[in-house]
Protein backbone atom coordinates (compact mmCIF):
# COMPACT_ATOMS: atom_id res chain seq x y z
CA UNK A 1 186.84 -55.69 37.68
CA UNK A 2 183.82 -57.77 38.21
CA UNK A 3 180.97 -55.02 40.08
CA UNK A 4 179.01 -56.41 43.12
CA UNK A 5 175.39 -55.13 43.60
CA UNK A 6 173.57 -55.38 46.70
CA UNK A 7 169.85 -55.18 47.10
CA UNK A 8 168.41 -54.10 50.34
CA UNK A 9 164.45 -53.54 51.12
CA UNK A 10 162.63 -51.67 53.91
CA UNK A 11 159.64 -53.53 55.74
CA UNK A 12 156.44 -51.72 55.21
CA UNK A 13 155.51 -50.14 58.81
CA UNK A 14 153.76 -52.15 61.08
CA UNK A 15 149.91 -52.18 60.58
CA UNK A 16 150.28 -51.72 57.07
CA UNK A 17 150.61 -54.08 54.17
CA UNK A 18 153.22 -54.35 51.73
CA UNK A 19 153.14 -55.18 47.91
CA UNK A 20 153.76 -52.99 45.58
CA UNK A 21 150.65 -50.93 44.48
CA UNK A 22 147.60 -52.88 46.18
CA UNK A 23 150.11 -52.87 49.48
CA UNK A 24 149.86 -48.38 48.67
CA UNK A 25 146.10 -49.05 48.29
CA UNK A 26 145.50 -51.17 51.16
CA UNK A 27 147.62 -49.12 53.28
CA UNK A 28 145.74 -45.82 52.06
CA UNK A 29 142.34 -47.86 52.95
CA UNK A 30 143.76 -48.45 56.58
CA UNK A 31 144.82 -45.01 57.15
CA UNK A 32 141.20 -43.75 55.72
CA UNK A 33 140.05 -46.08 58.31
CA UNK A 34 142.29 -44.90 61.27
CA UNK A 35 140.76 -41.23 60.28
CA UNK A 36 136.98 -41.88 60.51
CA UNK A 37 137.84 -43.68 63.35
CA UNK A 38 139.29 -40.83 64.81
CA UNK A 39 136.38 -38.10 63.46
CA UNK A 40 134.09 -40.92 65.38
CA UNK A 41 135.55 -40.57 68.20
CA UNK A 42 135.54 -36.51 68.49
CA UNK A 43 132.50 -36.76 67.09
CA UNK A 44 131.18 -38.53 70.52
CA UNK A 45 133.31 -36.16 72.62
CA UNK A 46 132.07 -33.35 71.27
CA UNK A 47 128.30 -35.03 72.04
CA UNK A 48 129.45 -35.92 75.33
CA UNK A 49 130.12 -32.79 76.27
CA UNK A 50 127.98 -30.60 74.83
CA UNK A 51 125.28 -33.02 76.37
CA UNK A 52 127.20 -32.13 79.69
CA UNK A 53 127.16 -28.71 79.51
CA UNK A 54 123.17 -28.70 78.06
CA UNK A 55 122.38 -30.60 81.58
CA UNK A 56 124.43 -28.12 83.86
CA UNK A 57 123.17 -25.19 82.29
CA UNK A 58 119.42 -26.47 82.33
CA UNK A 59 120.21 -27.14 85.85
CA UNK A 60 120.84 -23.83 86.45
CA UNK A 61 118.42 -22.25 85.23
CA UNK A 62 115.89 -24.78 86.67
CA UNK A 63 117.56 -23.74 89.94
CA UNK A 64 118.12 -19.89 89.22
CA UNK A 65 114.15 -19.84 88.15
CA UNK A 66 113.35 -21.47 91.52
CA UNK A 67 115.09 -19.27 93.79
CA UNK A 68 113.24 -16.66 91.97
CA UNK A 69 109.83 -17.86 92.29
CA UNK A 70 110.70 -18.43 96.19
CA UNK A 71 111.76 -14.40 96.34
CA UNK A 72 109.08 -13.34 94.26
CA UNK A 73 106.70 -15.00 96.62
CA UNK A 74 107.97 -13.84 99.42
CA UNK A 75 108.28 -9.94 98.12
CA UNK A 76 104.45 -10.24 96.93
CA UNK A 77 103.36 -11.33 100.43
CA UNK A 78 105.74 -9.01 102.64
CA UNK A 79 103.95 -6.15 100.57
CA UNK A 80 100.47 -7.66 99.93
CA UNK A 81 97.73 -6.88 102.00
CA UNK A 82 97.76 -9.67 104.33
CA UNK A 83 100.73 -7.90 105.44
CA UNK A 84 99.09 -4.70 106.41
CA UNK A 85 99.81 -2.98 110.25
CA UNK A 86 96.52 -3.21 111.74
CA UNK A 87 97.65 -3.79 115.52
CA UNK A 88 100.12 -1.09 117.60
CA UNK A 89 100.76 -2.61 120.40
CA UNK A 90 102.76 0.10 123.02
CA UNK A 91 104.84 -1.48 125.85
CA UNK A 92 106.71 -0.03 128.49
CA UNK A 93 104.44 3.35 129.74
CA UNK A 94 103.51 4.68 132.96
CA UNK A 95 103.01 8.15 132.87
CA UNK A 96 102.22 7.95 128.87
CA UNK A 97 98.75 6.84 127.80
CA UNK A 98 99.72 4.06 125.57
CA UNK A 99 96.52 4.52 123.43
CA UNK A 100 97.99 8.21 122.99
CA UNK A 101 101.46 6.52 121.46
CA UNK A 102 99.02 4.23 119.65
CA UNK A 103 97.53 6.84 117.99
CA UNK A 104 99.85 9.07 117.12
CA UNK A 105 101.13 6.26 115.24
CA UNK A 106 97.22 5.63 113.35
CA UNK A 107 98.29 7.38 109.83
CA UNK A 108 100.69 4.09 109.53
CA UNK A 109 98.09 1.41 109.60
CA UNK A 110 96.91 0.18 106.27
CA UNK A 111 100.36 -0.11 105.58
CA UNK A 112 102.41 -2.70 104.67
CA UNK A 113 104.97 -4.04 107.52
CA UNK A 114 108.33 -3.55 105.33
CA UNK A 115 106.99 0.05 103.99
CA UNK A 116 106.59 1.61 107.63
CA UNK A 117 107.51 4.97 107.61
CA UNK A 118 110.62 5.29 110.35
CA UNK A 119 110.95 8.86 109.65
CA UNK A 120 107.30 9.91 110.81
CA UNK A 121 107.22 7.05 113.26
CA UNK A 122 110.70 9.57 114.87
CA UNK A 123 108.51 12.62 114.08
CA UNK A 124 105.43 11.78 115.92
CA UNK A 125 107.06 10.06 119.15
CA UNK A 126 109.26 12.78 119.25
CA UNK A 127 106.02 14.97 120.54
CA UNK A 128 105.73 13.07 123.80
CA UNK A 129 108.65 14.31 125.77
CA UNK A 130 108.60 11.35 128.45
CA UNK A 131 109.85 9.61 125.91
CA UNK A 132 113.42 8.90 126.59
CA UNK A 133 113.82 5.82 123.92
CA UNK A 134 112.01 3.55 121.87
CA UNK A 135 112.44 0.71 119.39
CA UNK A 136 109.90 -0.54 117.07
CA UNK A 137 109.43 -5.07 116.42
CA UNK A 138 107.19 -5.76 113.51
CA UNK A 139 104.86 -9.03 113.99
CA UNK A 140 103.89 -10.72 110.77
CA UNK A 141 101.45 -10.65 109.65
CA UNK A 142 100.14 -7.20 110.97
CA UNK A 143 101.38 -6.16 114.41
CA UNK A 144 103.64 -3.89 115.46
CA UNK A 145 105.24 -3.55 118.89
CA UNK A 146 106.32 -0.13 120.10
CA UNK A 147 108.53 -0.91 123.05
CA UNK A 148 108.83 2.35 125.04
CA UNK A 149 112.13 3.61 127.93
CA UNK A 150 110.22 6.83 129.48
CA UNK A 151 111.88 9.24 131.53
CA UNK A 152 113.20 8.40 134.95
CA UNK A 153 112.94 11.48 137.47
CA UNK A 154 115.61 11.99 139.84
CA UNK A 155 114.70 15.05 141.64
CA UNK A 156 113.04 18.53 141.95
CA UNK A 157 113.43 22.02 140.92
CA UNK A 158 111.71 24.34 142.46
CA UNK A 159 110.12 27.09 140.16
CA UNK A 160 107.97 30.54 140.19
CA UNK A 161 104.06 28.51 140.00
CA UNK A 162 105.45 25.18 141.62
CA UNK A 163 107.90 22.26 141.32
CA UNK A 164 109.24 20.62 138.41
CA UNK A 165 110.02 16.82 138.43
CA UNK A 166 113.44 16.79 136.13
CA UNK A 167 115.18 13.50 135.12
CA UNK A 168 118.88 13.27 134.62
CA UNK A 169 118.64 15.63 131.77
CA UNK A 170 116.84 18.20 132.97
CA UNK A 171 113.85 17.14 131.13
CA UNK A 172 109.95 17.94 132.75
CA UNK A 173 108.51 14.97 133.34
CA UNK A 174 106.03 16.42 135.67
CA UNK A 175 105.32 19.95 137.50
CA UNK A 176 103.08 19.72 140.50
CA UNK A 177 102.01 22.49 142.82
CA UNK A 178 103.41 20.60 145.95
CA UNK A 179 106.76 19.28 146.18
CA UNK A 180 106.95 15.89 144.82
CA UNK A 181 107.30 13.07 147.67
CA UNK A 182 110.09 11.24 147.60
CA UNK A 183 112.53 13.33 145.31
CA UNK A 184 115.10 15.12 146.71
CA UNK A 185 115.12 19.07 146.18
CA UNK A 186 118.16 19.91 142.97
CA UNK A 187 119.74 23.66 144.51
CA UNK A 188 121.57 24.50 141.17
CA UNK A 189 121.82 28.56 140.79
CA UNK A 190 122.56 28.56 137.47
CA UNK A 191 119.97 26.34 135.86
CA UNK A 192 119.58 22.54 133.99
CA UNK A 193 122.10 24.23 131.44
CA UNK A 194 124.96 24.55 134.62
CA UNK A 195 127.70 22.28 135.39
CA UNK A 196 126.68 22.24 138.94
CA UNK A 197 123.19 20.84 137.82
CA UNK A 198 124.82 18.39 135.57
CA UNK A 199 127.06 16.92 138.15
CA UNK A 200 123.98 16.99 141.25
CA UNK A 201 122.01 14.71 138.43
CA UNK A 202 124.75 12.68 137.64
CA UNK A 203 125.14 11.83 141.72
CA UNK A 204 121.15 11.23 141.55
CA UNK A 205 121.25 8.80 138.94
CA UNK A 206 123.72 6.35 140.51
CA UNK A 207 122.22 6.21 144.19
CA UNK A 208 120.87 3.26 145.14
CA UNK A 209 117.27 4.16 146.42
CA UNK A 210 117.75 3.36 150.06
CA UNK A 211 120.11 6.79 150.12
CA UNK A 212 117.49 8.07 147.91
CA UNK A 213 114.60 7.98 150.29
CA UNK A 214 117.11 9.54 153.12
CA UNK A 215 117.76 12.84 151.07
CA UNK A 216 115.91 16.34 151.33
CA UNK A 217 118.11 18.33 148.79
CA UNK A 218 120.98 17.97 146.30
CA UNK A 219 123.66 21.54 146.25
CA UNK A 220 126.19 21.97 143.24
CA UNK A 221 127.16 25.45 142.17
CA UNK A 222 130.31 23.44 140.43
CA UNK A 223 131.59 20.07 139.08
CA UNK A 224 133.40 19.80 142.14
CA UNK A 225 130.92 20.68 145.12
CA UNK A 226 128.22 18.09 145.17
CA UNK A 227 126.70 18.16 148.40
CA UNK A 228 123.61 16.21 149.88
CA UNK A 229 121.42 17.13 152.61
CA UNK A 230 119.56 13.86 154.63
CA UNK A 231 115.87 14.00 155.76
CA UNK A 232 117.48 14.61 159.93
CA UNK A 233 119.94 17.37 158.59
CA UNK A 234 123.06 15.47 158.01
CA UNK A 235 125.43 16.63 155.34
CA UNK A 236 127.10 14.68 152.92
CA UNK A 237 130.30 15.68 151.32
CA UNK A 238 130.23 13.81 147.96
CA UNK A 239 132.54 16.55 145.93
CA UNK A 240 133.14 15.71 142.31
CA UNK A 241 130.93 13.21 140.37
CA UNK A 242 133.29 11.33 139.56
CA UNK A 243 133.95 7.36 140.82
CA UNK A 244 130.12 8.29 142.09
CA UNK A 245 129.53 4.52 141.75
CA UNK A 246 132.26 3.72 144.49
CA UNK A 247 131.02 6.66 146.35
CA UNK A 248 127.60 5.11 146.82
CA UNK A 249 128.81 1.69 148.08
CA UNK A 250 130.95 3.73 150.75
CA UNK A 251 128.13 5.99 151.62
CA UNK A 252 125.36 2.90 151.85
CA UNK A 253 128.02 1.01 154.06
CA UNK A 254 128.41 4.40 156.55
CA UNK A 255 125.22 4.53 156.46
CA UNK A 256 124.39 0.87 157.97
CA UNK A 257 127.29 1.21 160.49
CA UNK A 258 126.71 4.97 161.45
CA UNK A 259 122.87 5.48 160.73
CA UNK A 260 121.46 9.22 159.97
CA UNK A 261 121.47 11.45 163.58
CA UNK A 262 124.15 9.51 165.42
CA UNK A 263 126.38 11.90 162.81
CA UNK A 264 126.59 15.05 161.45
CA UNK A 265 128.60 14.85 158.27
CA UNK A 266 129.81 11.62 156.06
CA UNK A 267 132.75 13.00 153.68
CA UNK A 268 132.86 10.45 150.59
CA UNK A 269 134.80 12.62 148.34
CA UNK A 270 137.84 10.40 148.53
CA UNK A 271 136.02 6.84 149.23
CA UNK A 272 139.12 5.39 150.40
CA UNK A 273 139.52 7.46 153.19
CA UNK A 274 135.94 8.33 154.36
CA UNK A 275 135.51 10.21 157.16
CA UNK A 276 132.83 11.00 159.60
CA UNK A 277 132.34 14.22 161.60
């Protein structure tokens, strides 16, 4: 039986030549080609972006190094001696000296503005006991301003050589011989340390001082018994200390319809239903 052969041939892929050997050479020349082509190429990437990342990091340390220099400055002349307190300047006294506050405060100067000493600034205003509050503003490039809340009085007590001018705490602020003009006279058996002394001052404190100026004394043995006395001998039943606020608009209101000696008592102790005796 006669045998049939049949030939068949692959194309060479596209790109590449075909031939027999010089088409395997030609093709390995291509493909040698195609690869330094290709290390080219990463080649440039790899510059590309290690040029990238040279420029961000130089800008960051060109940037880093300038913030720095800007915080080095400024630490070097917050602590240099152009910096220095040489100025106290004390606001806010009356019956303080303020060149005593001022130099209590002298040990400080010389030094620089962010290195003040808060602790001994506490420790030597704490000696001057009409010293309610303070608070301290530094002014570059050497002041300092001591701004001073003294004491406010709010009545008398008497006492065995005289009278003692007391503020809502029971603080001195002043003790005279004579009775001080102008503050009422605190009756509180028991002391500044009592609840009935506690409560008179808390009354004080809140009146408005046209009721001030009417009052001779202030009574409170409790929380609960406040009772003030007017210049003409009126009585004024305030009781607890609480809504005191309220009770002083009431009162100041009684007052301008009912004046002092065409009355003998105003009861405030409830404000909503004041009476008058």
């Amino acid at each position: 039986m006669p045998v049939t052969r049949r030939t068949s041939t692959t194309a060479a892929p596209a790109g590449l030549p075909s031939g027999g050997t010089a088409g395997v050479r030609a093709a390995r020349s291509v493909l040698r080609a195609a690869q330094r082509a290709r290390k080219r190429f990463e080649r440039a990437e790899v510059r590309r972006f290690t040029g990238r990342t040279r420029r961000r990091r130089i800008a960051w340390i060109v940037g880093g190094g300038s913030v720095a220099l800007a915080f080095g400055l400024i630490i070097g002349a917050a602590y240099s001696p152009l910096m220095a307190l040489r100025t106290i300047e004390v606001v806010g006294t009356s019956r303080i000296p303020a060149g005593d506050v001022a130099a209590a405060l002298a040990d400080q100067l010389g030094t620089p503005l962010p290195l003040l000493d808060a602790d001994e600034v506490k420790t030597e205003l704490s000696q001057f006991k009409l010293i309610q509050s303070y608070v301290t503003e530094s002014r570059p490039p050497g002041t300092v301003v001591v701004r001073v809340i003294e004491r406010v009085p709010v009545g008398v007590l008497a006492g065995a050589t005289g009278f003692d001018l007391v503020d809502a705490a029971g603080v001195v602020v002043e003790t005279t011989p004579e009775r001080a003009v102008g503050y009422p006279l605190i009756e509180a058996p028991d002391g500044v340390d009592s609840a009935g002394f506690t409560a008179a001052a808390a009354v004080l404190a809140v009146l408005p001082e046209s009721i001030r100026t009417q009052l001779d004394s202030v009574t409170a043995v409790t929380t609960d018994d406040v009772t003030l006395s007017l210049l003409g001998g009126e009585r004024v039943v305030w009781g607890s200390a609480e809504k005191s606020e309220y009770k002083a608009v009431v009162l100041a209101a009684l007052l301008v319809g009912h004046p002092a000696g065409t009355v003998n008592e105003y009861d405030v102790s409830s404000p909503d239903s004041a009476v008058l005796r």
